[in-house]
Protein backbone atom coordinates (compact mmCIF):
# COMPACT_ATOMS: atom_id res chain seq x y z
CA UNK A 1 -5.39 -6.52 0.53
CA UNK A 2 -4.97 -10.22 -0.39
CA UNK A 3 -2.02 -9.53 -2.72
CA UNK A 4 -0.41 -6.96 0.07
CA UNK A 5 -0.98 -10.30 2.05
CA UNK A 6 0.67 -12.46 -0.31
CA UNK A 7 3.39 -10.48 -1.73
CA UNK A 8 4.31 -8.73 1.58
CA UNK A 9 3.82 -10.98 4.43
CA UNK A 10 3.25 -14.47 2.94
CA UNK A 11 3.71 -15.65 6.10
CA UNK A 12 1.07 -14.59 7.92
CA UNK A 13 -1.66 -15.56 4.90
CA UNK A 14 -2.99 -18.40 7.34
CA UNK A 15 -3.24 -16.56 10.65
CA UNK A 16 -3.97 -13.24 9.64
CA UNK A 17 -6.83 -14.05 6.44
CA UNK A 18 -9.77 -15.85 6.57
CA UNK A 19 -10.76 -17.67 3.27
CA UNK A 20 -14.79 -18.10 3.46
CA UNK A 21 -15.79 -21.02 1.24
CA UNK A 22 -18.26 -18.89 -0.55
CA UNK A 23 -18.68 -17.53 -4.29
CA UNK A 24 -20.12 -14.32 -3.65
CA UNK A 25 -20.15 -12.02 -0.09
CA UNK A 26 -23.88 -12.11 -1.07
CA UNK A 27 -24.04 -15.84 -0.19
CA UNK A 28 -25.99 -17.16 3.17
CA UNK A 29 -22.72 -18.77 4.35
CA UNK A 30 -20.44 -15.12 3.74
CA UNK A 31 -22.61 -13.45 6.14
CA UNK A 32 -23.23 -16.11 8.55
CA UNK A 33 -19.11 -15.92 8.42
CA UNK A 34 -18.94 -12.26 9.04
CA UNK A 35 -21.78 -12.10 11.75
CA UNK A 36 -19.64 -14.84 13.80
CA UNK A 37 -16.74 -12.83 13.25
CA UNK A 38 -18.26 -9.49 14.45
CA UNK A 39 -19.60 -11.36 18.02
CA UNK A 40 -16.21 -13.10 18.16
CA UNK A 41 -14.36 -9.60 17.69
CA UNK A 42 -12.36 -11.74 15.51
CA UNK A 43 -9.68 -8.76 13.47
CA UNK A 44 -8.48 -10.95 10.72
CA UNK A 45 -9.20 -10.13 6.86
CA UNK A 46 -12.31 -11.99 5.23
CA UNK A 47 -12.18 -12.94 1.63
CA UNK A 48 -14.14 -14.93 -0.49
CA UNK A 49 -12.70 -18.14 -2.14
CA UNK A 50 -13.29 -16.98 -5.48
CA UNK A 51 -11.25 -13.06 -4.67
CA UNK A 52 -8.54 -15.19 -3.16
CA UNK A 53 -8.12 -17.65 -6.07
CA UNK A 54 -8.27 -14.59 -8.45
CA UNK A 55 -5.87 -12.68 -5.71
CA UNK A 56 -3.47 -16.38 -5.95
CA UNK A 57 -3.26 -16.23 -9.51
CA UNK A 58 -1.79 -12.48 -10.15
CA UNK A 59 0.60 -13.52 -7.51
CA UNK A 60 1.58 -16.67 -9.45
CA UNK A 61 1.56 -14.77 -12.51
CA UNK A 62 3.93 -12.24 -10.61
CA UNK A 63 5.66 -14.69 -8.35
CA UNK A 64 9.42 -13.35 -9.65
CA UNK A 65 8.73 -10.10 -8.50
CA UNK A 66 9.34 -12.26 -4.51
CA UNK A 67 12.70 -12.10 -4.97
CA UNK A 68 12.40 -8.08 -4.69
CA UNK A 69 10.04 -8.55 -2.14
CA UNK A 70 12.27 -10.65 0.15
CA UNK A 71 14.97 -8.39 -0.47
CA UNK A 72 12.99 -5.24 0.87
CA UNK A 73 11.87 -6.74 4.25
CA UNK A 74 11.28 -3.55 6.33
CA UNK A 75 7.86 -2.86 6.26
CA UNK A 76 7.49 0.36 8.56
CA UNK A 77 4.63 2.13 10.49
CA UNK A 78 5.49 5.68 10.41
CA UNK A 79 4.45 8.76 12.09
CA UNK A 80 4.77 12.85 11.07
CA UNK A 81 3.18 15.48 9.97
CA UNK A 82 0.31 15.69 7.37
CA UNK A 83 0.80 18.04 4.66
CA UNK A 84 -1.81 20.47 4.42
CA UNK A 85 -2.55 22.17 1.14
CA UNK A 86 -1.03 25.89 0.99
CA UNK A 87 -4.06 29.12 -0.04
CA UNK A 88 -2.84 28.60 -3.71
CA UNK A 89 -3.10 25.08 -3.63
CA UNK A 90 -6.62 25.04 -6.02
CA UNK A 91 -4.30 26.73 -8.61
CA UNK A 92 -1.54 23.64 -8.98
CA UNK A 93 -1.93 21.27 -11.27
CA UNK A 94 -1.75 18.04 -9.08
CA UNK A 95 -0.40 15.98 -12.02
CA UNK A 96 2.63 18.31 -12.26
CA UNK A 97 3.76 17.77 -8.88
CA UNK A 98 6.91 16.20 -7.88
CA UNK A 99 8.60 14.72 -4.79
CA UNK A 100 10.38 18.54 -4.69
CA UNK A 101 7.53 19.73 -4.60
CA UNK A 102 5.89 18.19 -1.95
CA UNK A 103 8.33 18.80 0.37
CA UNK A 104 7.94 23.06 -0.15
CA UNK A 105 3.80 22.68 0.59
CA UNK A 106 2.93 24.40 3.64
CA UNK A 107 2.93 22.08 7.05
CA UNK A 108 0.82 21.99 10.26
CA UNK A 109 1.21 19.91 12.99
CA UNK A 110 -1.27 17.21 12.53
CA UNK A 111 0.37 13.77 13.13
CA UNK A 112 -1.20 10.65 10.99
CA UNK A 113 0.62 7.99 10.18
CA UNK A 114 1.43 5.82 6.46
CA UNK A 115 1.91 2.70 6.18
CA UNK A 116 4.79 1.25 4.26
CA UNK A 117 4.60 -1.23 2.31
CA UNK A 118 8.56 -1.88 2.07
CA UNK A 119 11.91 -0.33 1.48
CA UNK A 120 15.93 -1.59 1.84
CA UNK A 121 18.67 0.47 2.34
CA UNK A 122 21.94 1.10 -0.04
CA UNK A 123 25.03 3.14 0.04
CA UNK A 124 23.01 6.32 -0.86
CA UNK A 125 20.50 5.73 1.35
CA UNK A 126 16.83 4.33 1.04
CA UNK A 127 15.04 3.00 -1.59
CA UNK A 128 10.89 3.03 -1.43
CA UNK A 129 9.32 0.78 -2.50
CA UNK A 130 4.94 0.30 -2.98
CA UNK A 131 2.56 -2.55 -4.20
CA UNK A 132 -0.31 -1.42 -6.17
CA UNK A 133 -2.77 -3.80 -7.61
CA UNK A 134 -4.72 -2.45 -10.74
CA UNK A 135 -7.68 -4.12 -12.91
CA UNK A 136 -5.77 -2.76 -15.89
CA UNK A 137 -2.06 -1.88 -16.32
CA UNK A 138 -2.63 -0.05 -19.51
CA UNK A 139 -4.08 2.12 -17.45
CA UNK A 140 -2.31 2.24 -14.62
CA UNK A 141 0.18 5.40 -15.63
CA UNK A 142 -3.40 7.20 -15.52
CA UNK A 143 -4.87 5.83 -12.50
CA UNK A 144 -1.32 6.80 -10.31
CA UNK A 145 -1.59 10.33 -11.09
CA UNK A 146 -5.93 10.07 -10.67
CA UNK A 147 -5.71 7.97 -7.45
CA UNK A 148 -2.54 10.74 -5.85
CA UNK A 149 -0.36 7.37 -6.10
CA UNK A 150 2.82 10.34 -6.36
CA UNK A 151 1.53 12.24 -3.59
CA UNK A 152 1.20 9.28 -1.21
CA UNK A 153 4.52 8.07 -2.27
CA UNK A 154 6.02 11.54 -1.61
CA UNK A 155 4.39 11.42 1.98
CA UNK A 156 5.46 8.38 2.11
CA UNK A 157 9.30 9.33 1.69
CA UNK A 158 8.70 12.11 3.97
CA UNK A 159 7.50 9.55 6.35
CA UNK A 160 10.42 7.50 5.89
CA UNK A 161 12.97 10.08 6.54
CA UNK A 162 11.93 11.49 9.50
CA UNK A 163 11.76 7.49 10.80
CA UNK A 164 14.92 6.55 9.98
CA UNK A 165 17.23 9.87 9.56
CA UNK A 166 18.18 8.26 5.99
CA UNK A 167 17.31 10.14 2.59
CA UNK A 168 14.66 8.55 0.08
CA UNK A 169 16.64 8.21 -3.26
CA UNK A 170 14.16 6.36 -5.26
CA UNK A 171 10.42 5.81 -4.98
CA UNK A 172 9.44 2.37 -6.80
CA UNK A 173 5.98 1.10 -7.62
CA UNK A 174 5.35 -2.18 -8.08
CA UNK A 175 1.79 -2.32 -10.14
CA UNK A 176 -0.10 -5.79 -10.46
């Protein structure tokens, strides 16, 4: 969340995050600083100091990657229709999906809603584009297909689509 903070909407980092001078959330002053918060009904994102000063220095380490960032400023809330696993579902090898095919899985009407991390438009239409953070990218190729990383993104085009009226070209993941 810090990094989707940081990479995505840098400039809400001081309004929007609250940075609790404390090691640990096991610390006296962490949950003195959540209790307030709870009374308070106060909405913003708690951190430690130490999670955002490990959060700050992936992004520094990754602070080039801004420049695709600010160039894919449409961050989009959309809304459709969930995709519900077809009777033969338990018999498909989720790894082996595609994009293709999960726009052929059977539909119902259920409405949720995805939240997109960023795309920008071109000539051919949209491209997609999702920040991931990892605690190993050797391991990350693994962890996408584990985690349903290509399903969400294939919602997530779906999504996207039906928002705009454009066609997904390209889904992009950005893994830190």
């Amino acid at each position: 969340t810090i990094l989707h903070y940081l990479f995505l909407t840098p400039d809400t980092v001081e309004t929007e995050m609250v940075v609790v001078d404390s090691s640990t959330r096991a610390t006296k002053k962490w949950k003195e600083a959540i209790k307030d918060a709870e009374e308070e009904n106060d909405k913003r994102f708690f951190c430690t100091k130490s999670e955002y000063e490990k959060a700050l220095a992936i992004f520094n380490e990754n602070f080039h990657l801004m420049e695709l960032f600010d160039k894919c400023k449409n961050e989009v809330v959309a809304y459709g229709e969930m995709l519900i696993p077809s009777p033969n579902w338990d018999d498909v090898d989720p790894y082996a999906l595609s994009v293709g095919d999960v726009k052929k899985v059977e539909r119902k009407n259920f409405q949720v809603k995805g939240n997109i991390d960023s795309y920008y438009a071109h000539g051919e239409g949209l491209d997609l584009l999702d920040l991931k953070t990892c605690a190993d990218l050797d391991k990350f190729a693994y962890d996408f297909f584990k985690f349903g990383y290509h399903m969400q993104l294939a919602f997530y085009g779906e999504l996207l689509e039906q928002a705009t009226g454009e066609p997904v070209k390209n889904h992009s993941v950005v893994a830190v």
